[in-house]
N, C-alpha and C. Protein backbone atom coordinates (compact mmCIF):
# COMPACT_ATOMS: atom_id res chain seq x y z
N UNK A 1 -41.58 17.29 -48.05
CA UNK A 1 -40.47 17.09 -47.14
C UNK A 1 -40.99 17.06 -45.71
N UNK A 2 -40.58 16.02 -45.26
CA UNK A 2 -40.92 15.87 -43.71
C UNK A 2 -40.50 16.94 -42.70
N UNK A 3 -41.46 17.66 -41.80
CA UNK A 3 -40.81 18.87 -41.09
C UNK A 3 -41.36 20.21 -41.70
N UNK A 4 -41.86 20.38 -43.08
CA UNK A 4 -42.19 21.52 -43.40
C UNK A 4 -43.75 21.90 -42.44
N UNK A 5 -44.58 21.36 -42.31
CA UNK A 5 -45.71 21.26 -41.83
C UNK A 5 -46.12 22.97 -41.35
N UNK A 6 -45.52 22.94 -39.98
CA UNK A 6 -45.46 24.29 -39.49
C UNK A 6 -45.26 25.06 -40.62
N UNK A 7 -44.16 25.20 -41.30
CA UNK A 7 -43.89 26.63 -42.23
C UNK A 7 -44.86 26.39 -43.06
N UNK A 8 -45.56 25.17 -43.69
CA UNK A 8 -46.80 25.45 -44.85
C UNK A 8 -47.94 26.11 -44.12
N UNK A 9 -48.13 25.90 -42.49
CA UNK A 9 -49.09 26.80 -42.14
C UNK A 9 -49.02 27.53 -41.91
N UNK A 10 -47.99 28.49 -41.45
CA UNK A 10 -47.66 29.78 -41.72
C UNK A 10 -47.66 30.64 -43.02
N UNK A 11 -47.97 29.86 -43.98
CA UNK A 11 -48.24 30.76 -45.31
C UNK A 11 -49.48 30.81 -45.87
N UNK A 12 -50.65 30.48 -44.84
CA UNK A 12 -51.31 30.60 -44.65
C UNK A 12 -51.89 32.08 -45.16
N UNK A 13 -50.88 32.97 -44.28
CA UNK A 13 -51.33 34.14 -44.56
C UNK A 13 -51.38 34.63 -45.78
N UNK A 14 -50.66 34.10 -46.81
CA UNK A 14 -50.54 34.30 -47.87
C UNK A 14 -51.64 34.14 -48.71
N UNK A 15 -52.58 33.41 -48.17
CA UNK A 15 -53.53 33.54 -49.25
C UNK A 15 -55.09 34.35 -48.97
N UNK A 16 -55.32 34.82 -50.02
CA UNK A 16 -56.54 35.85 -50.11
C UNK A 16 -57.80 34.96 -50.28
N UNK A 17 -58.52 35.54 -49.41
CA UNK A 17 -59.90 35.10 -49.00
C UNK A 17 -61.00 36.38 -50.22
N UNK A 18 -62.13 35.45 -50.52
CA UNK A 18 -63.13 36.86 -51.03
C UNK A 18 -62.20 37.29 -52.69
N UNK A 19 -61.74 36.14 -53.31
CA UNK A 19 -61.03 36.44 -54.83
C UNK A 19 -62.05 37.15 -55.76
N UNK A 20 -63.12 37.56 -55.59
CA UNK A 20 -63.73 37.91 -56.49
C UNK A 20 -64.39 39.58 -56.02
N UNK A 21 -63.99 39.49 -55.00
CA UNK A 21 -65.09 40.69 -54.25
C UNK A 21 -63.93 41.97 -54.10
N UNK A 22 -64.14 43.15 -54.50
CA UNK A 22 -63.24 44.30 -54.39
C UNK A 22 -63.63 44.64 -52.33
N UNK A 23 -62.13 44.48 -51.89
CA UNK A 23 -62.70 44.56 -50.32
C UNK A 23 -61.85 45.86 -50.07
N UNK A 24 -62.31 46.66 -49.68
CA UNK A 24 -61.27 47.83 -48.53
C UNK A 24 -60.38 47.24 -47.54
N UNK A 25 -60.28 45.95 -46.88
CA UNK A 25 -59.73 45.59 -46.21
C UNK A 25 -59.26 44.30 -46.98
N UNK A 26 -58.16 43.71 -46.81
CA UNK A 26 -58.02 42.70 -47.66
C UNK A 26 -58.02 41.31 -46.53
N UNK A 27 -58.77 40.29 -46.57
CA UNK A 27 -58.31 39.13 -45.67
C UNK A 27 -57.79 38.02 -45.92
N UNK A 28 -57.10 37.51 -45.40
CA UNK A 28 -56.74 36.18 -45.45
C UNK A 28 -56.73 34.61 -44.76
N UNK A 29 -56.48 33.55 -45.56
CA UNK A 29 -57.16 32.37 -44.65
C UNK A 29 -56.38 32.19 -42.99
N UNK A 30 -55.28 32.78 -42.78
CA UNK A 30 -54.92 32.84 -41.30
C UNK A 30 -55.48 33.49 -40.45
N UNK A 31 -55.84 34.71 -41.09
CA UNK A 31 -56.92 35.42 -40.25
C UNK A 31 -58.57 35.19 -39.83
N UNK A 32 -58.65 34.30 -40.93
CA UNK A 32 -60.24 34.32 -41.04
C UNK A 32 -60.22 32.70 -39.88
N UNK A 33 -59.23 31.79 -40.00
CA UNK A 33 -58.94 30.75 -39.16
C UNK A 33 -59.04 31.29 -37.98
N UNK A 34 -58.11 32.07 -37.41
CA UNK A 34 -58.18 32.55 -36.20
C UNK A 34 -59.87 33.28 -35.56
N UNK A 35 -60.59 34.10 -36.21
CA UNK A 35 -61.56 34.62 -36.39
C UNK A 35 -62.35 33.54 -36.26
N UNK A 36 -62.62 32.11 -36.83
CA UNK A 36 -63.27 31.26 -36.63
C UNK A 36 -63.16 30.07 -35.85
N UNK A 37 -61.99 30.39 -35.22
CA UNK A 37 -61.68 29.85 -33.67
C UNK A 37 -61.95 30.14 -32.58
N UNK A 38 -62.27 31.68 -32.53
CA UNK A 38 -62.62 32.37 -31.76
C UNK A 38 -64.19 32.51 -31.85
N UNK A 39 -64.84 32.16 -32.53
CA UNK A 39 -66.17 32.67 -32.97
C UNK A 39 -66.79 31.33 -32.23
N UNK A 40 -65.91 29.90 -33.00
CA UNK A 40 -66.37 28.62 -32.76
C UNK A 40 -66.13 28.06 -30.96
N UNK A 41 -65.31 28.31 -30.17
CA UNK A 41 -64.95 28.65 -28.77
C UNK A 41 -66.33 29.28 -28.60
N UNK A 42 -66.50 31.00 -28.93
CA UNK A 42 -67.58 31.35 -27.86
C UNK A 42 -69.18 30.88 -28.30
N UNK A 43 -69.06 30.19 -29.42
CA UNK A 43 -70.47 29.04 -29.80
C UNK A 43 -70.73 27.94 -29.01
N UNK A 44 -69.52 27.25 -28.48
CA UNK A 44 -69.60 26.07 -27.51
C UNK A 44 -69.54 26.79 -26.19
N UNK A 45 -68.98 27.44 -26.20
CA UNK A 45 -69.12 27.94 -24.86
C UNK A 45 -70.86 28.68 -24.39
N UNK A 46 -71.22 28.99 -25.19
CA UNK A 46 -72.32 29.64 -25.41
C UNK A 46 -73.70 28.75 -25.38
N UNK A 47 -73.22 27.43 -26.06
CA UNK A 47 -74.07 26.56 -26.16
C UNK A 47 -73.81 25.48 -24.50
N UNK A 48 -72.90 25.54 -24.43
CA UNK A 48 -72.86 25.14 -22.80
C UNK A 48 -72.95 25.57 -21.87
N UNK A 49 -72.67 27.20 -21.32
CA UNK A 49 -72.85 27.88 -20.45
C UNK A 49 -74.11 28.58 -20.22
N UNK A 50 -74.91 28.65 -21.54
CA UNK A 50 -76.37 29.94 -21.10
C UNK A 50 -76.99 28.78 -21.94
N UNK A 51 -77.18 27.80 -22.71
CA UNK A 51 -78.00 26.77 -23.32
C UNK A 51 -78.52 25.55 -22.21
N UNK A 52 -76.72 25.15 -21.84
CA UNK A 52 -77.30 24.23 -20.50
C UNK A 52 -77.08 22.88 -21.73
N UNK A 53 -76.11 23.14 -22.21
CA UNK A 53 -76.07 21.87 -23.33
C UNK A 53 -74.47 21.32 -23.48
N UNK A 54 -73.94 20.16 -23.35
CA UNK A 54 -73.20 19.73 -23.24
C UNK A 54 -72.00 20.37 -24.47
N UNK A 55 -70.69 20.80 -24.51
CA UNK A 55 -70.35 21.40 -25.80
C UNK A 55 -68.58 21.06 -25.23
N UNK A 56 -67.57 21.57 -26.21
CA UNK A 56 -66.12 21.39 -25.68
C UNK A 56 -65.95 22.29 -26.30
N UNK A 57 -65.53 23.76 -26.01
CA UNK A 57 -65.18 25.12 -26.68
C UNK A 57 -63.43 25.28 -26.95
N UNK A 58 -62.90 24.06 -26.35
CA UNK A 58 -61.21 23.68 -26.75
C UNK A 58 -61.31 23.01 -27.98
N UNK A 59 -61.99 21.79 -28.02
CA UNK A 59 -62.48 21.17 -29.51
C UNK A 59 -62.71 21.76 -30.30
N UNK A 60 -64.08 22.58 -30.29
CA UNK A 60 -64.21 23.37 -31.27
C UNK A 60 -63.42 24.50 -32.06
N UNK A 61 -62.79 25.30 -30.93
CA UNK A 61 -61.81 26.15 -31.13
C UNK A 61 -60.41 25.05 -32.11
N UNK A 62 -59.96 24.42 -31.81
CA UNK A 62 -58.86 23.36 -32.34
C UNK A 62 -59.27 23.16 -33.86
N UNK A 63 -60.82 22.57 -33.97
CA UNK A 63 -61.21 22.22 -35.33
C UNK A 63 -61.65 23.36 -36.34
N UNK A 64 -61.61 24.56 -35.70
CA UNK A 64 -61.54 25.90 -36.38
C UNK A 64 -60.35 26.34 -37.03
N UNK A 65 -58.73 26.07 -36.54
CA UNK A 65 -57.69 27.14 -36.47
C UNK A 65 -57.74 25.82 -37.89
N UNK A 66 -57.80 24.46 -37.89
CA UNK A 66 -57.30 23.40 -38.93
C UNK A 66 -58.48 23.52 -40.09
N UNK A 67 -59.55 24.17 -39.84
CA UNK A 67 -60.31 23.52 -41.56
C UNK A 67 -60.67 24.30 -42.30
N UNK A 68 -59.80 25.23 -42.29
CA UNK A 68 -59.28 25.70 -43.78
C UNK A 68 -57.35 25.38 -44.26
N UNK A 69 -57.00 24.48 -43.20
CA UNK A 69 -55.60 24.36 -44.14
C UNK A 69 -55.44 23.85 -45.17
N UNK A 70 -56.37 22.75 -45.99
CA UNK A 70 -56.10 22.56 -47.22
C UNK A 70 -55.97 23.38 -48.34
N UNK A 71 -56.43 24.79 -47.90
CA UNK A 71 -56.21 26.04 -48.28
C UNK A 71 -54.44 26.10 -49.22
N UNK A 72 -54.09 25.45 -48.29
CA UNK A 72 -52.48 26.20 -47.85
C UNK A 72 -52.13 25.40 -49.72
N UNK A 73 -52.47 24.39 -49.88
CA UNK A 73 -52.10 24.09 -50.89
C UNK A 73 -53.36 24.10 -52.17
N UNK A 74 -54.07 24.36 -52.09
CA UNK A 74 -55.70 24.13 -53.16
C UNK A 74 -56.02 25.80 -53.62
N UNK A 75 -55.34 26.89 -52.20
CA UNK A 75 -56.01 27.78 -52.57
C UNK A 75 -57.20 28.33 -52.19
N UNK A 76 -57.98 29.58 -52.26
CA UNK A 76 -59.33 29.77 -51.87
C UNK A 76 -60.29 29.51 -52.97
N UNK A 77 -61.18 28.80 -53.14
CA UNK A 77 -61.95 29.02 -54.40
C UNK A 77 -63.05 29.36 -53.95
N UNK A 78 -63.27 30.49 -54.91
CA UNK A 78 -64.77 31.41 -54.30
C UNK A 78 -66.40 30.85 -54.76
N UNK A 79 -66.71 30.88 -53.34
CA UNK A 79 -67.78 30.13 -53.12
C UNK A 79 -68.63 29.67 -54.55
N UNK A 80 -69.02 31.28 -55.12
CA UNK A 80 -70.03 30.73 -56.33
C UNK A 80 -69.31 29.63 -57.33
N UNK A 81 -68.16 30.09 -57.06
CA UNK A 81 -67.37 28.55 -57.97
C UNK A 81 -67.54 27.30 -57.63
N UNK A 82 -66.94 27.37 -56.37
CA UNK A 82 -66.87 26.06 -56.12
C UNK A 82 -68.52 24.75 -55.81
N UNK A 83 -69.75 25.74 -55.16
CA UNK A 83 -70.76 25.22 -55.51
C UNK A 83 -71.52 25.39 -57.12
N UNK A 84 -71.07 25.75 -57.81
CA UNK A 84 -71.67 26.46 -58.77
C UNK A 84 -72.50 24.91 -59.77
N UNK A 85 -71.95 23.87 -59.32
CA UNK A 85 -72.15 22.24 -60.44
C UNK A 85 -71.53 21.75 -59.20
N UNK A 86 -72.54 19.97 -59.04
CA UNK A 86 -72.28 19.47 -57.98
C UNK A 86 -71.18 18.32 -58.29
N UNK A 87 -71.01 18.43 -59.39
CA UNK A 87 -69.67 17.60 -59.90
C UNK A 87 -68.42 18.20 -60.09
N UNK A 88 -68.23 19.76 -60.21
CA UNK A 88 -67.55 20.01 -59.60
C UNK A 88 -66.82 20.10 -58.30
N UNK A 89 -67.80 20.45 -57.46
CA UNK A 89 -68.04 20.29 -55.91
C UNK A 89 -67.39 19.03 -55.55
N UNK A 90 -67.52 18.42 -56.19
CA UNK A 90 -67.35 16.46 -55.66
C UNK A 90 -65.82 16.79 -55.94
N UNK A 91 -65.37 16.92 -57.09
CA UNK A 91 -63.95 16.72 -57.93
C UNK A 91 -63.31 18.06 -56.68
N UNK A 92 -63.56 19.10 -56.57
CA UNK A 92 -62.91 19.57 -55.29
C UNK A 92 -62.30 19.38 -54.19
N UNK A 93 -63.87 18.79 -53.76
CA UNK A 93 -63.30 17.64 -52.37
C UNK A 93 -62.43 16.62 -52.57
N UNK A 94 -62.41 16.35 -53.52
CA UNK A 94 -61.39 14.91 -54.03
C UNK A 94 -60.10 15.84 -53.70
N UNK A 95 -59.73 17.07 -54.16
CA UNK A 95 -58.59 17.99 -54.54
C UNK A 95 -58.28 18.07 -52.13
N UNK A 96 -59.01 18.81 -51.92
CA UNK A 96 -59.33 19.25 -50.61
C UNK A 96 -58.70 17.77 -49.93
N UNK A 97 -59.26 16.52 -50.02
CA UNK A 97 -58.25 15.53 -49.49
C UNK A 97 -57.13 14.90 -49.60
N UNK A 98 -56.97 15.28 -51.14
CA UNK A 98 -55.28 15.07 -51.73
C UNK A 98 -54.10 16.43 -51.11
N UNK A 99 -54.95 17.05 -50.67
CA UNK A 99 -54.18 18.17 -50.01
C UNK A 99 -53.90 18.01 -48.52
N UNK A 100 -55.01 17.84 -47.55
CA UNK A 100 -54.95 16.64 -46.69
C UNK A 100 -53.48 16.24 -46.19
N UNK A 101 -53.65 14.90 -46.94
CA UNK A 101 -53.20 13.71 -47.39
C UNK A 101 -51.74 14.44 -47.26
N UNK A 102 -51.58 15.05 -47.99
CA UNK A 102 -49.89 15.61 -48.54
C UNK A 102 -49.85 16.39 -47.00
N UNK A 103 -50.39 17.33 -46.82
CA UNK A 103 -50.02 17.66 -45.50
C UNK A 103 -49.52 17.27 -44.39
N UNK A 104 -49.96 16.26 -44.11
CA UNK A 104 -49.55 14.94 -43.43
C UNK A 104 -48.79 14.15 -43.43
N UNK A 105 -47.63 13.97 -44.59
CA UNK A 105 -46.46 13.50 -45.03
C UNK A 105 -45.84 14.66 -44.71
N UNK A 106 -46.17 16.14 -44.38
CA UNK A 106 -45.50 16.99 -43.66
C UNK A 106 -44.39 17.25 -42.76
N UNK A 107 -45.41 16.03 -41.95
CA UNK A 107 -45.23 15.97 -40.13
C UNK A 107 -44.29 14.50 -40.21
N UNK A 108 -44.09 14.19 -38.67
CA UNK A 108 -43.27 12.79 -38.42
C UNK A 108 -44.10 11.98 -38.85
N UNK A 109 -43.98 11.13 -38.71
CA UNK A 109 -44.68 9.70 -38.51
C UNK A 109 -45.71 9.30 -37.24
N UNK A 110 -44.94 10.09 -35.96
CA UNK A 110 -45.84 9.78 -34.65
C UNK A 110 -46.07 10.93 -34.28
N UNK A 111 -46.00 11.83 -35.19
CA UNK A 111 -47.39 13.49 -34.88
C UNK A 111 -48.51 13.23 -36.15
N UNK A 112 -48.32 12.55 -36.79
CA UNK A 112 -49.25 12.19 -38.23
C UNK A 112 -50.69 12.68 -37.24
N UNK A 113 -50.65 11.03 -36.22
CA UNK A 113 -52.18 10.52 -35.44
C UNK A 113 -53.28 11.87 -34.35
N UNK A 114 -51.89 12.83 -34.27
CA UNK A 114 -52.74 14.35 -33.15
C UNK A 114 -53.15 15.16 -34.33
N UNK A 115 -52.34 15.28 -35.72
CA UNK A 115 -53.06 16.09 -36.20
C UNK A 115 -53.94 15.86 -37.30
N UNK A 116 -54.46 14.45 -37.53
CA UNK A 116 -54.61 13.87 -38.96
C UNK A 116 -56.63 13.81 -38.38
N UNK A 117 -57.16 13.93 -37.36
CA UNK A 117 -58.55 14.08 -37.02
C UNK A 117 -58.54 15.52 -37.42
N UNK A 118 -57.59 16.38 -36.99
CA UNK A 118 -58.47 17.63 -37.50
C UNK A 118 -58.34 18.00 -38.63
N UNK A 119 -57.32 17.80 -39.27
CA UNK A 119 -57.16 18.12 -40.90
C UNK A 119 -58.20 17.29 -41.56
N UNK A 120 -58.26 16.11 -41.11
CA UNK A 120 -59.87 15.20 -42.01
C UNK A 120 -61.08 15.57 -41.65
N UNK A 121 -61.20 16.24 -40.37
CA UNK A 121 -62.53 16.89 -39.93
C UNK A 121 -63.18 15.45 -39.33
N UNK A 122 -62.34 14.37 -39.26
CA UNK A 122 -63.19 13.85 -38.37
C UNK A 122 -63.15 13.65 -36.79
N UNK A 123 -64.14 14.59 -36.89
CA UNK A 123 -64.76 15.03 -35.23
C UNK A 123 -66.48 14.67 -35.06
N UNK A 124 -66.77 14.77 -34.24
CA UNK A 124 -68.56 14.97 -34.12
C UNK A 124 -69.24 15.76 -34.73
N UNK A 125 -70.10 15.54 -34.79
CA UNK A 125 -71.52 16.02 -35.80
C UNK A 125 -71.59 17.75 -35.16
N UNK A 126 -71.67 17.35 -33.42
CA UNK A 126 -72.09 18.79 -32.69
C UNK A 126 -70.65 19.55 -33.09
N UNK A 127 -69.50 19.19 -33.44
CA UNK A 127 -68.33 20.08 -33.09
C UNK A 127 -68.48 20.51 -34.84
N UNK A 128 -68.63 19.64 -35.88
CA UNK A 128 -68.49 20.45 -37.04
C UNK A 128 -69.61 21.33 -37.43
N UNK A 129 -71.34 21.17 -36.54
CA UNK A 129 -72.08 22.24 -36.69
C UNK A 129 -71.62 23.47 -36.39
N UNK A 130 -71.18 23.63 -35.04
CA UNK A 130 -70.50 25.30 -34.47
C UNK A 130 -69.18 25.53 -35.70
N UNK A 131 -68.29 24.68 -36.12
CA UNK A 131 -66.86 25.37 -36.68
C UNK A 131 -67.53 25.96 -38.10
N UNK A 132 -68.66 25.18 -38.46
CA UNK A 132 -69.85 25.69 -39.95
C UNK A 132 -70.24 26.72 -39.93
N UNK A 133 -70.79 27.21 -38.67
CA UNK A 133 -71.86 28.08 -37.96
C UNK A 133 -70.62 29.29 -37.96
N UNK A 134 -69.69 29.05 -37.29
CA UNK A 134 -68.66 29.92 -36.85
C UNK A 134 -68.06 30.38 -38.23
N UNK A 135 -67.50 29.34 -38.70
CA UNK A 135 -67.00 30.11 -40.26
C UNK A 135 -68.11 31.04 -41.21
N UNK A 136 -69.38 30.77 -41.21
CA UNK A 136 -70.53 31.41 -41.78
C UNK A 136 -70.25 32.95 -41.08
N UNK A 137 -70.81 33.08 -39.52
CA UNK A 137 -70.50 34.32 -39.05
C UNK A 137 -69.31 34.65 -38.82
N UNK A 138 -67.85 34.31 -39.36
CA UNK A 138 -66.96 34.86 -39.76
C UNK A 138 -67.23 35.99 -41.04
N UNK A 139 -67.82 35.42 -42.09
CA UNK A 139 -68.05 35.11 -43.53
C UNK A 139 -69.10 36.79 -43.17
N UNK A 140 -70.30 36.68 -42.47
CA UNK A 140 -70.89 37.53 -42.11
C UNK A 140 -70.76 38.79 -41.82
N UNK A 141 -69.80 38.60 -40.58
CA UNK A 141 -68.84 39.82 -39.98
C UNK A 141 -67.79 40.46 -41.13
N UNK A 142 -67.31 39.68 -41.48
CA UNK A 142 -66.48 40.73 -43.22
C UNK A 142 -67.59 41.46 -43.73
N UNK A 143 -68.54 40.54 -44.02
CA UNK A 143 -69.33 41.57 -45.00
C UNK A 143 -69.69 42.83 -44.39
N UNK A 144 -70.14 42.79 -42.77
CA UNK A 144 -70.54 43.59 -42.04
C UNK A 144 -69.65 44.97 -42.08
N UNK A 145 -68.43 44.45 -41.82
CA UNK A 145 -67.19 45.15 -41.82
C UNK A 145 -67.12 46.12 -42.95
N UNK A 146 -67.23 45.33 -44.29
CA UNK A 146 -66.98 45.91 -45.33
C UNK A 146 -68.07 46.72 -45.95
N UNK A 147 -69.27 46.61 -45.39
CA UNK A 147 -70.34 47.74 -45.65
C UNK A 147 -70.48 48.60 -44.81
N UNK A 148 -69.86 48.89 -43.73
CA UNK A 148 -69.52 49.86 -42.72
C UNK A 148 -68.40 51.18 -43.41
N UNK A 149 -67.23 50.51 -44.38
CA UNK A 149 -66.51 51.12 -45.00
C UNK A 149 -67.65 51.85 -46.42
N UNK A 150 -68.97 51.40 -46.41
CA UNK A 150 -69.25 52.20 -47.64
C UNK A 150 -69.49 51.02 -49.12
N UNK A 151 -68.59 49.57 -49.13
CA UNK A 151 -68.60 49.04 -49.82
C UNK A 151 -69.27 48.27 -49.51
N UNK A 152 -70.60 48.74 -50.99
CA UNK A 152 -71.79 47.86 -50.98
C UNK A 152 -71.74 46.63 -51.74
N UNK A 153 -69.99 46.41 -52.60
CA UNK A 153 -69.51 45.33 -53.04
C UNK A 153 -70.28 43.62 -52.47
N UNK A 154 -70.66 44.49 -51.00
CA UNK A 154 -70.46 42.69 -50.07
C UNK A 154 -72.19 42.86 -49.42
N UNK A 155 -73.00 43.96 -50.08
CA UNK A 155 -74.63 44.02 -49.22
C UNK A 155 -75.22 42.67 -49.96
N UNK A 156 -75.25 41.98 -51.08
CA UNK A 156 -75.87 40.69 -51.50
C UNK A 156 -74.93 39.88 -50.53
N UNK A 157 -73.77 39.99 -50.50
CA UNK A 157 -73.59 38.41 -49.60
C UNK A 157 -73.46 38.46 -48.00
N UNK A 158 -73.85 39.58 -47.33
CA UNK A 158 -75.06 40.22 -45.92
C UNK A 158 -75.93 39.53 -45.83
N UNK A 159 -76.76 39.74 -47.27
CA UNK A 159 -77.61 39.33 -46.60
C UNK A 159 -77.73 37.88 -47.04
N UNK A 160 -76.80 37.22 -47.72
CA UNK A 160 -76.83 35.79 -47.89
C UNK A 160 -76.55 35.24 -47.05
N UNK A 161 -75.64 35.49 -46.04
CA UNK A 161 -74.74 35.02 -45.04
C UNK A 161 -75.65 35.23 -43.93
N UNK A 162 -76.11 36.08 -43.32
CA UNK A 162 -77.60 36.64 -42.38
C UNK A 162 -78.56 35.63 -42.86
N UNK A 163 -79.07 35.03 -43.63
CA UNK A 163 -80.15 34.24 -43.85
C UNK A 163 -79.34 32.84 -43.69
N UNK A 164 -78.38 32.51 -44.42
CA UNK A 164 -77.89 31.24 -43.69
C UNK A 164 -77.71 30.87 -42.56
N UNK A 165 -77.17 32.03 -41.50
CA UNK A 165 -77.14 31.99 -39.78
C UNK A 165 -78.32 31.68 -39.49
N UNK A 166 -79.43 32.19 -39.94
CA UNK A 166 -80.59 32.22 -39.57
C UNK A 166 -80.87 30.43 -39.99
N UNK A 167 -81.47 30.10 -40.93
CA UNK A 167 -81.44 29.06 -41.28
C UNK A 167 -80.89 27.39 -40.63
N UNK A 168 -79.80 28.21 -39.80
CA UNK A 168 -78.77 26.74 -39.11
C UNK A 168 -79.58 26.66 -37.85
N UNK A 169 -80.63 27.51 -37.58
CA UNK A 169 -81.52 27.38 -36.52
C UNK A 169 -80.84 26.59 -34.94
N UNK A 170 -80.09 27.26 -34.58
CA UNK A 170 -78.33 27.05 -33.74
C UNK A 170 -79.01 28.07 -32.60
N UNK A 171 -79.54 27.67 -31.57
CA UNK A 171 -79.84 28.78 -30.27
C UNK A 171 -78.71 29.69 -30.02
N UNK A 172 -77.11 28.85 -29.86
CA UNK A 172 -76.20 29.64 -29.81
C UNK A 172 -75.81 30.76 -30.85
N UNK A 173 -75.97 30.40 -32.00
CA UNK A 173 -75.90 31.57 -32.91
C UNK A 173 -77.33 32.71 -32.84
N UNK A 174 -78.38 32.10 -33.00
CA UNK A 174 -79.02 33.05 -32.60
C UNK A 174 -78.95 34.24 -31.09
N UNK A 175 -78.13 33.35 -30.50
CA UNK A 175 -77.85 34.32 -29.07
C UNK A 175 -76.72 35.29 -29.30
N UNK A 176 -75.70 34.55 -30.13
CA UNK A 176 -74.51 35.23 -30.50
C UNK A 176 -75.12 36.45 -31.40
N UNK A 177 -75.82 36.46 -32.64
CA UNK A 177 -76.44 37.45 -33.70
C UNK A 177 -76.90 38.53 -32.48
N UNK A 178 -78.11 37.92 -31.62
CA UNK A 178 -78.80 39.62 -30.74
C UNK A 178 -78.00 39.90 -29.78
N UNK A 179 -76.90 39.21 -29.28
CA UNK A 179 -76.20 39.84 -28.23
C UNK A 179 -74.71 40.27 -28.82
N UNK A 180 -73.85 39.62 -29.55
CA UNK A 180 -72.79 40.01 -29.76
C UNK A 180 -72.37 40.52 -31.18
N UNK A 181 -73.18 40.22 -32.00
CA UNK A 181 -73.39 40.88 -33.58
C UNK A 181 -73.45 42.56 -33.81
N UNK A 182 -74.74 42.98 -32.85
CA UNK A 182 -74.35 44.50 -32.91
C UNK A 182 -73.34 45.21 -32.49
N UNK A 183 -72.65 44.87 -31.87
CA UNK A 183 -70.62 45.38 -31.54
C UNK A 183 -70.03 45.49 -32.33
N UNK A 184 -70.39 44.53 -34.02
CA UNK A 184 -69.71 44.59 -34.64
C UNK A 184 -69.96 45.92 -35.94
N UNK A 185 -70.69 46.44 -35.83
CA UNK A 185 -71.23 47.42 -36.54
C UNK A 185 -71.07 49.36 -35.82
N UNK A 186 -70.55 49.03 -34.58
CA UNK A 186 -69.71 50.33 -33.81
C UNK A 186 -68.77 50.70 -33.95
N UNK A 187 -68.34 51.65 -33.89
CA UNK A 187 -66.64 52.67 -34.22
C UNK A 187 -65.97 52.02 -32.87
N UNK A 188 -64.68 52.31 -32.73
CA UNK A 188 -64.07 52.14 -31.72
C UNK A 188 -64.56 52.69 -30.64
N UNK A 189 -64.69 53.96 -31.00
CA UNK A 189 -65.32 55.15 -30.00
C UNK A 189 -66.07 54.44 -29.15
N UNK A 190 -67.01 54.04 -29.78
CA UNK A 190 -68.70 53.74 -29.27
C UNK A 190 -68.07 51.93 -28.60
N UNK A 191 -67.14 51.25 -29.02
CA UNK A 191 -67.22 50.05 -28.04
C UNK A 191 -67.23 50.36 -26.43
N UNK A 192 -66.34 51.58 -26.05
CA UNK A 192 -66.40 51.82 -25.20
C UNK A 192 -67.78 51.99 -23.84
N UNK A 193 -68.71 52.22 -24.40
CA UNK A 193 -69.86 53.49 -24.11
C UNK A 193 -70.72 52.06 -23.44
């Protein structure tokens, strides 16, 4: 139905991120969107302001809050699944753009064209490295989070997620990991100090 658009992304919240992992905190894809809007913003910003490298931290931030909405209708499928066979993987993405697609019959007719680049992800090469980069150290920071609580549920995918940051060989993420990563491992108390 034309017009639902907004309310399908608002139920967003509704769905659970991490289906397989027992978490002390429970998250979801609205949160982890927001989290990777914010992450993907201070990557461009980061990569433009102390790199000295051309970046748009509004872009990036924009193509963060949109690429996980196919979510809203597909669901989360957890990672080892969904890479687990690359023909699965394929038949996914097929699912991931039929979801898309329907989303977009959401909206009017002449809001289709503002929001139909970010729901397809087509943007630039540099803007979908940081929203990658950013969702990874989203992905990171939970785990961080959740082994702080004691649950060693999430220490294999620490350090999976820590070696992939590493790996995207991203100056900005590496600046982000030694400068703003250890904050995330402090009590409230201690942000202060």
């Amino acid at each position: 139905m034309e017009g639902t658009f907004f309310a399908y992304l608002a139920r967003m919240r509704y769905i659970r991120r991490w289906g397989l992992m027992r978490s002390t905190e429970p998250e979801n894809v609205q949160e982890h969107s927001h989290m990777v809007a914010v992450l993907a913003h201070a990557l461009a910003v980061i990569r433009r302001d102390v790199m000295g490298v051309p970046a748009d931290p509004e872009r990036a931030a924009t193509a963060a809050l949109f690429h996980d909405a196919p979510e809203i209708l597909t669901g989360d499928l957890p990672t080892p699944v969904k890479y687990f066979d690359p023909e699965l993987r394929a038949a996914y993405g097929r699912v991931e753009e039929l979801s898309v697609e329907k989303l977009l019959t959401l909206l009017p007719e002449e809001l289709r064209p503002a929001y139909a680049p970010w729901l397809r992800e087509e943007y630039d090469g540099e803007t979908r490295a940081l929203v990658k980069a950013a969702d990874k150290l989203s992905a990171h920071i939970k785990c961080l989070e959740e082994l702080k609580t004691g649950n060693l549920e999430f220490r294999k995918a620490a350090a999976q997620t820590r070696l992939a940051l590493e790996e995207m060989n991203l100056p900005e993420v590496d600046y982000f990991l030694e400068h703003f990563l250890p904050g995330f491992q402090l009590t409230l108390d201690e942000l202060d100090r």
